[in-house]
Protein backbone atom coordinates (compact mmCIF):
# COMPACT_ATOMS: atom_id res chain seq x y z
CA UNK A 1 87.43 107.11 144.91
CA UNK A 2 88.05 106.95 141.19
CA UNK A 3 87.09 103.15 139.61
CA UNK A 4 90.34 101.47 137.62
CA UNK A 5 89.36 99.83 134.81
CA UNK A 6 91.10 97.02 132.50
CA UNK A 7 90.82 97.29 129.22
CA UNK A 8 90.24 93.76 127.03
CA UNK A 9 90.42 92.80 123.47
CA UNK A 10 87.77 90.00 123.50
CA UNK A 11 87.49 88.93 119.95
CA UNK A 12 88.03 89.83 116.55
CA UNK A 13 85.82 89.39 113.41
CA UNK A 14 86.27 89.59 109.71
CA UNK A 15 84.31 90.02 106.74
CA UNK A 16 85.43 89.98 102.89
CA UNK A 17 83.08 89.84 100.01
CA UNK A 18 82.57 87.30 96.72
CA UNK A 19 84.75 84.63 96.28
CA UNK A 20 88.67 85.66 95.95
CA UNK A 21 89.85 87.26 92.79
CA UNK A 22 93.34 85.84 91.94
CA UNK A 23 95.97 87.51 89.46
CA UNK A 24 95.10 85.64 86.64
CA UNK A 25 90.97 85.76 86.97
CA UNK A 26 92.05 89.83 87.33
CA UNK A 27 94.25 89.82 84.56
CA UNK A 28 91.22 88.66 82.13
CA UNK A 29 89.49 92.01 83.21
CA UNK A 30 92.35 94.34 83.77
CA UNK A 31 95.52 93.32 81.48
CA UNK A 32 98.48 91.48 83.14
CA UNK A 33 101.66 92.82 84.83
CA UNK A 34 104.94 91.59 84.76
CA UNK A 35 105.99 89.37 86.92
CA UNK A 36 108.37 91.42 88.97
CA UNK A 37 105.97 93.74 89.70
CA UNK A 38 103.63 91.01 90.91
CA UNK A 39 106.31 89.83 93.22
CA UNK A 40 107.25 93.57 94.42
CA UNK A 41 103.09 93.96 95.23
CA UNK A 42 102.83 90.57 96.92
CA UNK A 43 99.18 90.32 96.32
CA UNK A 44 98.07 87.23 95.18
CA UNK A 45 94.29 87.27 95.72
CA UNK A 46 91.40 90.12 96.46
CA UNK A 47 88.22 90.59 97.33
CA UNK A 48 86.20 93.19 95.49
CA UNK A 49 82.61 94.25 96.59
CA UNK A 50 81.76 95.05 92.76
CA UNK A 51 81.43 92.15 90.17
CA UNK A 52 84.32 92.79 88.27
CA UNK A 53 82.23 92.11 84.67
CA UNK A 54 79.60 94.68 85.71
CA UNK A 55 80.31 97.32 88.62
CA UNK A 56 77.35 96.16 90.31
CA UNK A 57 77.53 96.12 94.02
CA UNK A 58 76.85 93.14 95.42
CA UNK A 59 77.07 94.37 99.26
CA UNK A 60 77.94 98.04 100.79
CA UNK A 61 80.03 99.04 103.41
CA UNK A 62 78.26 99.36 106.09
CA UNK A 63 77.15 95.68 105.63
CA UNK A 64 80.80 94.58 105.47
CA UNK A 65 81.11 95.90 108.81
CA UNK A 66 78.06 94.41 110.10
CA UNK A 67 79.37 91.15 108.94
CA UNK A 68 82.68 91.33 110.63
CA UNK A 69 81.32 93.27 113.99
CA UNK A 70 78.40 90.51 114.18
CA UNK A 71 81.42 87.52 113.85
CA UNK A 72 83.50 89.45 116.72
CA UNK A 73 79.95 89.77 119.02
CA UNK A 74 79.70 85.74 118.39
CA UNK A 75 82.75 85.16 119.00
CA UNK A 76 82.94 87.02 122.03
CA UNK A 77 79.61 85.72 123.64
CA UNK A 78 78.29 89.31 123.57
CA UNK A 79 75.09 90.16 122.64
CA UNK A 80 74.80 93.62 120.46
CA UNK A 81 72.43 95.50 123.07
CA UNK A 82 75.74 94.91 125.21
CA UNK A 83 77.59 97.39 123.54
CA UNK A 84 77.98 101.35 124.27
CA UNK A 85 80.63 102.71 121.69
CA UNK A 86 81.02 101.96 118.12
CA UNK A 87 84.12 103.37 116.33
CA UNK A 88 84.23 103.01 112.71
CA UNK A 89 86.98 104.00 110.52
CA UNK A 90 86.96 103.97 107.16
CA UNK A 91 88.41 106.18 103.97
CA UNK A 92 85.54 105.20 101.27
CA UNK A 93 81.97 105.59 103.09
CA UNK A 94 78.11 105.37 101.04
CA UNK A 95 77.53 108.86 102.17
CA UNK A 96 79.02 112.15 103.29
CA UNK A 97 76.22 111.65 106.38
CA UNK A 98 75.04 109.55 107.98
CA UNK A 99 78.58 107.92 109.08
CA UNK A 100 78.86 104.36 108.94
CA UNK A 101 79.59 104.11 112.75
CA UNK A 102 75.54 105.26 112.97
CA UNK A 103 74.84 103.15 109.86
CA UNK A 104 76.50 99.76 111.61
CA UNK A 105 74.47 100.91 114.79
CA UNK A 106 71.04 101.05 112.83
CA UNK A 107 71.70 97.48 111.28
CA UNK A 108 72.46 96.39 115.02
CA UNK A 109 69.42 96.99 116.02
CA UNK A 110 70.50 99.42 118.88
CA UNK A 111 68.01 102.46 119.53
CA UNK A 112 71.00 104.92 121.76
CA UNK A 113 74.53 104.88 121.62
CA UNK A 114 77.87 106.23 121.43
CA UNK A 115 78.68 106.11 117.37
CA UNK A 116 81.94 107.74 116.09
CA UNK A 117 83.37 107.41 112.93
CA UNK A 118 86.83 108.52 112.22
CA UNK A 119 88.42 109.11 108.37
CA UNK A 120 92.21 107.76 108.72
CA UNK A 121 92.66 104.80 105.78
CA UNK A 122 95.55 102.64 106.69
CA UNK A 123 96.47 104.53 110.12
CA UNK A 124 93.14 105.07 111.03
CA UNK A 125 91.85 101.71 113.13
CA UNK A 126 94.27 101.86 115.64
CA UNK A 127 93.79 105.91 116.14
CA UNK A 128 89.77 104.23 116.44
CA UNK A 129 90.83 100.99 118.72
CA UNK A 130 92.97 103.56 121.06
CA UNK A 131 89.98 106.42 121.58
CA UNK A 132 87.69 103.11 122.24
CA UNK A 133 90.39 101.93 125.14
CA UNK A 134 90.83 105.65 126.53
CA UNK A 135 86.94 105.95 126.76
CA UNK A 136 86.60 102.37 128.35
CA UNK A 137 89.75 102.33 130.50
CA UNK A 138 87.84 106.26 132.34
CA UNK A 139 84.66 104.46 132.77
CA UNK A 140 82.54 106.15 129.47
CA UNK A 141 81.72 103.07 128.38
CA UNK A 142 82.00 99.50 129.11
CA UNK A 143 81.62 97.46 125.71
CA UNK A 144 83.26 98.55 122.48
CA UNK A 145 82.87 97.42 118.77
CA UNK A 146 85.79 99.01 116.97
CA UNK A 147 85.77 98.30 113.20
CA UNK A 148 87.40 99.04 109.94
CA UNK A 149 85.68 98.85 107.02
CA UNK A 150 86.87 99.45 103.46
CA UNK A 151 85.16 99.38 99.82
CA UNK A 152 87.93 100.71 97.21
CA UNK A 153 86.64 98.62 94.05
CA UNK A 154 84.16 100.82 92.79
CA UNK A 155 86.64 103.46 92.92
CA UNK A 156 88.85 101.55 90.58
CA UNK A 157 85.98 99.85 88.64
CA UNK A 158 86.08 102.91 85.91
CA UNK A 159 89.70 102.18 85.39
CA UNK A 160 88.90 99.33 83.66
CA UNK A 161 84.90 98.78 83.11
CA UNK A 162 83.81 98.63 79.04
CA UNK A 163 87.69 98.73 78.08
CA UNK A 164 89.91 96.30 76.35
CA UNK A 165 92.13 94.80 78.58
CA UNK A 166 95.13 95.70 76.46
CA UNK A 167 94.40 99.21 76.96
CA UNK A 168 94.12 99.50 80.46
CA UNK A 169 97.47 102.03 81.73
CA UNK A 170 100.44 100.14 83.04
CA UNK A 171 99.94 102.39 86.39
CA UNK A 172 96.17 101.94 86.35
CA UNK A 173 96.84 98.17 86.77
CA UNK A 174 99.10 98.58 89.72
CA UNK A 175 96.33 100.12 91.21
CA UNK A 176 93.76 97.16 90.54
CA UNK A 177 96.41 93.87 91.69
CA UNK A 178 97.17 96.25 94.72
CA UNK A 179 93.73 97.14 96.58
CA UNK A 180 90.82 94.93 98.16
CA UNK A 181 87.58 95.52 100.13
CA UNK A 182 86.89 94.19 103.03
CA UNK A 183 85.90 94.96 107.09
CA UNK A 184 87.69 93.71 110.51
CA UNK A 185 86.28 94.55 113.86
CA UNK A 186 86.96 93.54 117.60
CA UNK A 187 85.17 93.42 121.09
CA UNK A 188 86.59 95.59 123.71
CA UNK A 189 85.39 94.69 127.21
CA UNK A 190 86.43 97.44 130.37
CA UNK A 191 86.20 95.44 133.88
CA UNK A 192 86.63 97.02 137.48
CA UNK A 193 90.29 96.20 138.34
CA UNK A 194 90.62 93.37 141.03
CA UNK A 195 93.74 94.10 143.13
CA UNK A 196 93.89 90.84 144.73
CA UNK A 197 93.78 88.87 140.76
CA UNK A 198 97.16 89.16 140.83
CA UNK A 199 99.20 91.39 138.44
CA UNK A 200 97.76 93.06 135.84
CA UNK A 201 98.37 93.22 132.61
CA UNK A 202 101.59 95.40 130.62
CA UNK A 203 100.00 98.95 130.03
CA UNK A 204 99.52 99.99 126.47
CA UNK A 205 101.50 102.53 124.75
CA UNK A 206 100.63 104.25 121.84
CA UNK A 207 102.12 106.29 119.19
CA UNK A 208 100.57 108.83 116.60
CA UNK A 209 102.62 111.27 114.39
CA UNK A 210 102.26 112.65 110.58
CA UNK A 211 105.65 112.81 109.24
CA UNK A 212 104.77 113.88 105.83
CA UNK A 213 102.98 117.20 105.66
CA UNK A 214 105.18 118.92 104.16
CA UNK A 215 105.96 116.34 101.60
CA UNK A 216 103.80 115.60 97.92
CA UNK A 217 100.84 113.29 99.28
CA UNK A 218 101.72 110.06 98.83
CA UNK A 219 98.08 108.86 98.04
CA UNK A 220 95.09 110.95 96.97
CA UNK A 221 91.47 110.58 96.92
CA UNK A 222 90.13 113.02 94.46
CA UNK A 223 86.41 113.82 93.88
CA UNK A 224 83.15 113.83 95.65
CA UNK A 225 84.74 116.58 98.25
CA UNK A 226 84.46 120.30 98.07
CA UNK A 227 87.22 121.06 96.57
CA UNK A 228 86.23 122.41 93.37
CA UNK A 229 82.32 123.39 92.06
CA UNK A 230 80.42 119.97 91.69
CA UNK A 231 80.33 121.26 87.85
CA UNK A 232 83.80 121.21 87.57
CA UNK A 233 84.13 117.82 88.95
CA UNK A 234 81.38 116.70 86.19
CA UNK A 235 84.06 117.62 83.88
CA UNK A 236 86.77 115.54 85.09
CA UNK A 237 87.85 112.57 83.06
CA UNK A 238 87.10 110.30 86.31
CA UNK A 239 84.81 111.28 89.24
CA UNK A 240 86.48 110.01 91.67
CA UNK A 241 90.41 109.65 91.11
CA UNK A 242 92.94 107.70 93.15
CA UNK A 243 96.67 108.76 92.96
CA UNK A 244 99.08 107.15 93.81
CA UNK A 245 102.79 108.16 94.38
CA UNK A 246 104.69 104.92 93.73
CA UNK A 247 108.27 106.08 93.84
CA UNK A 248 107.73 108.50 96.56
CA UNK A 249 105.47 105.72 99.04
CA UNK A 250 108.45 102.81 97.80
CA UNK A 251 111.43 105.26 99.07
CA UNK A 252 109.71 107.44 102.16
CA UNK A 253 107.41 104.19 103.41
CA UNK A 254 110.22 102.29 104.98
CA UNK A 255 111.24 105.22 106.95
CA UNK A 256 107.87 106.18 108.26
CA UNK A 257 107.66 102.19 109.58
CA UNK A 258 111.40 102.54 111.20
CA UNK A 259 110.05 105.82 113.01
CA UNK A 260 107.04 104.03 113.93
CA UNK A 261 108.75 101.06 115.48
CA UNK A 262 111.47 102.74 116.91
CA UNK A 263 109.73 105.25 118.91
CA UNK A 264 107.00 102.83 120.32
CA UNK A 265 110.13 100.67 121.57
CA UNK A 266 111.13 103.76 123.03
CA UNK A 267 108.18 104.47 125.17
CA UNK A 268 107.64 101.30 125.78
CA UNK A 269 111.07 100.72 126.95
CA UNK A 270 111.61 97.06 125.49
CA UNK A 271 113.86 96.07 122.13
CA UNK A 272 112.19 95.45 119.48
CA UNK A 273 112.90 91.12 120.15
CA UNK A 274 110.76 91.11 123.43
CA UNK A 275 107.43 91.55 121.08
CA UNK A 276 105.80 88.42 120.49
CA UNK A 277 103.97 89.59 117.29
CA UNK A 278 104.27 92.96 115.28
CA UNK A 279 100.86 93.18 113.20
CA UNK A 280 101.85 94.85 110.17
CA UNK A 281 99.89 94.80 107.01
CA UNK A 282 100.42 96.09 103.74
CA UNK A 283 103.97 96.42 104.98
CA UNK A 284 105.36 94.42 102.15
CA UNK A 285 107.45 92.78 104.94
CA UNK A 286 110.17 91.20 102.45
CA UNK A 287 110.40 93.67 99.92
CA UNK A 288 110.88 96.46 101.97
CA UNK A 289 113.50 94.71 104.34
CA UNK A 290 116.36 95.37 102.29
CA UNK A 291 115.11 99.84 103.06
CA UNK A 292 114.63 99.38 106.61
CA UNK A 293 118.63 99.49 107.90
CA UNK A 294 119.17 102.55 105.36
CA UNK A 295 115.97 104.14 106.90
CA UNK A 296 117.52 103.83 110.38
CA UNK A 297 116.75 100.44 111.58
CA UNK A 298 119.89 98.96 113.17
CA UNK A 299 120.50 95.25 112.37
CA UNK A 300 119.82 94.15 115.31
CA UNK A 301 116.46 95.03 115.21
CA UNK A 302 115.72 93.97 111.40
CA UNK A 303 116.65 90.84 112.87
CA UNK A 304 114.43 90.83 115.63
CA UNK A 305 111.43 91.35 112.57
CA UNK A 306 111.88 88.22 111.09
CA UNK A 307 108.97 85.91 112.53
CA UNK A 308 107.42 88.34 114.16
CA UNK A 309 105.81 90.39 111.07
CA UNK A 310 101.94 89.05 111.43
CA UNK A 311 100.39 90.65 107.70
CA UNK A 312 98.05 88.43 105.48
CA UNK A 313 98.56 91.35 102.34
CA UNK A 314 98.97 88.30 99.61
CA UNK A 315 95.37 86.80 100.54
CA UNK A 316 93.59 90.04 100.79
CA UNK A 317 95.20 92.86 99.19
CA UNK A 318 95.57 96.55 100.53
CA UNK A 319 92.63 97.12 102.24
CA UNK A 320 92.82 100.14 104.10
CA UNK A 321 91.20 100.90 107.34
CA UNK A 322 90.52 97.19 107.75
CA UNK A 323 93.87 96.58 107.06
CA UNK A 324 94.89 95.89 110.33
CA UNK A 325 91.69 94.25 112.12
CA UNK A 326 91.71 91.87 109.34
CA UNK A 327 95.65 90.66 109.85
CA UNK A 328 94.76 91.08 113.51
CA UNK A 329 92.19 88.29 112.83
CA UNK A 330 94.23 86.28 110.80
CA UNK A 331 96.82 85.91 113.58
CA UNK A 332 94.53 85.16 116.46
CA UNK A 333 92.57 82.65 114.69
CA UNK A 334 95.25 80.89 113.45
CA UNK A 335 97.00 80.73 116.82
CA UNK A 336 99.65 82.80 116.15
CA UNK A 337 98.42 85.59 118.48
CA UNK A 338 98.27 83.65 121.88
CA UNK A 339 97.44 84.75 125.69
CA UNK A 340 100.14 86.30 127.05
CA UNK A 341 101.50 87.62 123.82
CA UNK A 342 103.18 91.20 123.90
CA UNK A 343 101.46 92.39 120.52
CA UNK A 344 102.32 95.78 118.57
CA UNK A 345 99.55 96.91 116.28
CA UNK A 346 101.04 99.14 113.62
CA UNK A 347 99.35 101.07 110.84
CA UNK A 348 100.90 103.29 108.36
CA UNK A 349 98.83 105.95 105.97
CA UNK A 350 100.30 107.47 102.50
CA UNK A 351 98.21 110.10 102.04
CA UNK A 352 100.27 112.30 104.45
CA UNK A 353 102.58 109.15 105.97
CA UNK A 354 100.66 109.15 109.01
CA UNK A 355 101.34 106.55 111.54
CA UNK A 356 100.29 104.97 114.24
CA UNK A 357 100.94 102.24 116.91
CA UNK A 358 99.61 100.49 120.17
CA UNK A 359 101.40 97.47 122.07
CA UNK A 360 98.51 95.37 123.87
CA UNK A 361 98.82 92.09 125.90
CA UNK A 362 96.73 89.69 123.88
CA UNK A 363 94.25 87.92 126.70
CA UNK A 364 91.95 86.11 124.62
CA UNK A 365 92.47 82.83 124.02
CA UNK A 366 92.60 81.14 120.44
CA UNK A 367 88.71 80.72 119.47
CA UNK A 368 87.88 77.08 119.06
């Protein structure tokens, strides 16, 4: 007889470096922007693994996601020789190899297990939280740590390092008020399923799609790959390069959100207003709503967004692959995420407008 198993989120941890970094601390460094453009980003506070007067690192990635995996263990009264899978995602690793999932296992302290790390950015935790659930829910493992961990500033530190404010680019500057580092993880738990507990638990649903390959990258990453001879890359003005495509991610990211949402209420079979909480960061909730009903979304279900949109973008920036562990931690600590809750967990990647979403029911209760 084949074991069921029941898949828990136990806790969630977070981790973000320094003190915060708010617009006008950055603007002495980086040059100001105007006002409107502050408002459209939303961001009103970072946190940057570099010190932003010298580029020096004052922690690493992998660290970051020690921090916030070791806060999730606590919090979840489990000790790390408990766990049997780590999934790591993450766009901006140390190295090539080792991954950071085997990294984060070596600063556990754990001799043997299951260490995968997966490369998705924004979209890229919940592809790692929903592998994690499939291996726990067959019986693989029986303890998770699933983590996203992200360290963009010293990517961006040559942008504006050694240079007069003034003379930073107008579009370089967007780049620096938009992006933060930072790691969120949580505790999965699998138990044997007790038919006579009563009844279980809403089944999760997930969604995955890329929507954007054949369209101009939204986002780019260039340098450090294989893409041209290491001595060409020498030559490059920068050696690693982020680009950014702000009118194309502005006019095609509301649509890739509406197809998102709309076919995860599809397979789950519920409107959009029978979600408790929608976990969306660095969805730019209120700028973008005016997009959503001419990318599809019908007014009934804009309406059903407002108060349900859980994001914490203006206190931590864009932060990637901890994007959504880290608003996921926001909202359960401050009791917005509660037992019982029907929660969507929605991530959306520019790169190739890659997204993905699972609906959970929340079980743990608000930590004390």
């Amino acid at each position: 007889m084949t074991t069921a198993y029941d898949v828990k989120i136990l806790s969630t941890g977070s981790y973000v470096p320094g003190d915060p970094l708010d617009n006008a601390a950055l603007e002495k460094y980086v040059g100001p922007l105007p006002d409107d453009v502050l408002e459209g980003i939303q961001v009103r506070t970072r946190y940057w693994m570099i010190d932003p007067v010298t580029g020096e690192h004052v922690i690493n990635n992998s660290r970051m996601a020690e921090r916030a995996s070791r806060q999730a263990l606590d919090r979840a009264g489990v000790e790390p020789g408990e766990v049997d899978l780590i999934v790591v995602c993450t766009a901006t690793p140390e190295y090539t190899l080792p991954n950071v999932a085997t990294t984060l296992q070596h600063y556990l302290g754990l001799e043997s297990i299951a260490a995968i790390e997966i490369r998705g950015a924004c979209a890229g935790w919940v592809q790692a939280l929903d592998l994690a659930r499939r291996q726990l829910s067959d019986g693989t493992a029986r303890t998770a740590l699933v983590v996203g961990s992200e360290s963009v500033s010293p990517l961006m530190a040559p942008l504006f390092l050694g240079k007069d404010p003034a003379r930073v680019r107008m579009r370089d500057r967007l780049t620096l008020y938009t992006f933060g580092d930072g790691a969120g993880a949580v505790v999965l738990r699998a138990e044997p399923v007790d038919d006579t507990a009563g009844p279980r638990a809403d089944p999760s649903t997930f969604v995955n799609a890329c929507v954007g390959g054949l369209r101009k990258p939204g986002m780019e990453i260039i340098g450090g790959g294989t893409d041209v001879s290491q001595a060409e890359q020498l030559r490059r003005r920068q050696l690693i390069q982020m680009k950014i495509d702000v009118p194309g991610t502005s006019s095609f990211g509301p649509q890739v959100f509406v197809r998102a949402i709309q076919e995860l209420t599809r397979k789950e079979g519920r409107p959009l207003g029978e979600f408790d909480a929608i976990v969306l960061p660095e969805g730019n909730a209120d700028y973008f709503a005016g997009e959503y009903e001419s990318a599809g979304l019908s007014a009934e279900e804009n309406q059903a967004l407002t108060g349900r949109i859980v994001e914490n973008l203006a206190d931590v920036g864009a932060t990637g692959s901890a994007a959504v562990p880290l608003s996921l931690d926001a909202g359960w600590t401050s009791g917005r995420i509660r037992p019982g809750h029907r929660v969507v967990l929605l991530g959306i990647e520019a790169s190739r407008y890659v997204y993905t979403g699972l609906s959970v029911t929340w079980q743990a209760p608000v930590p004390a």
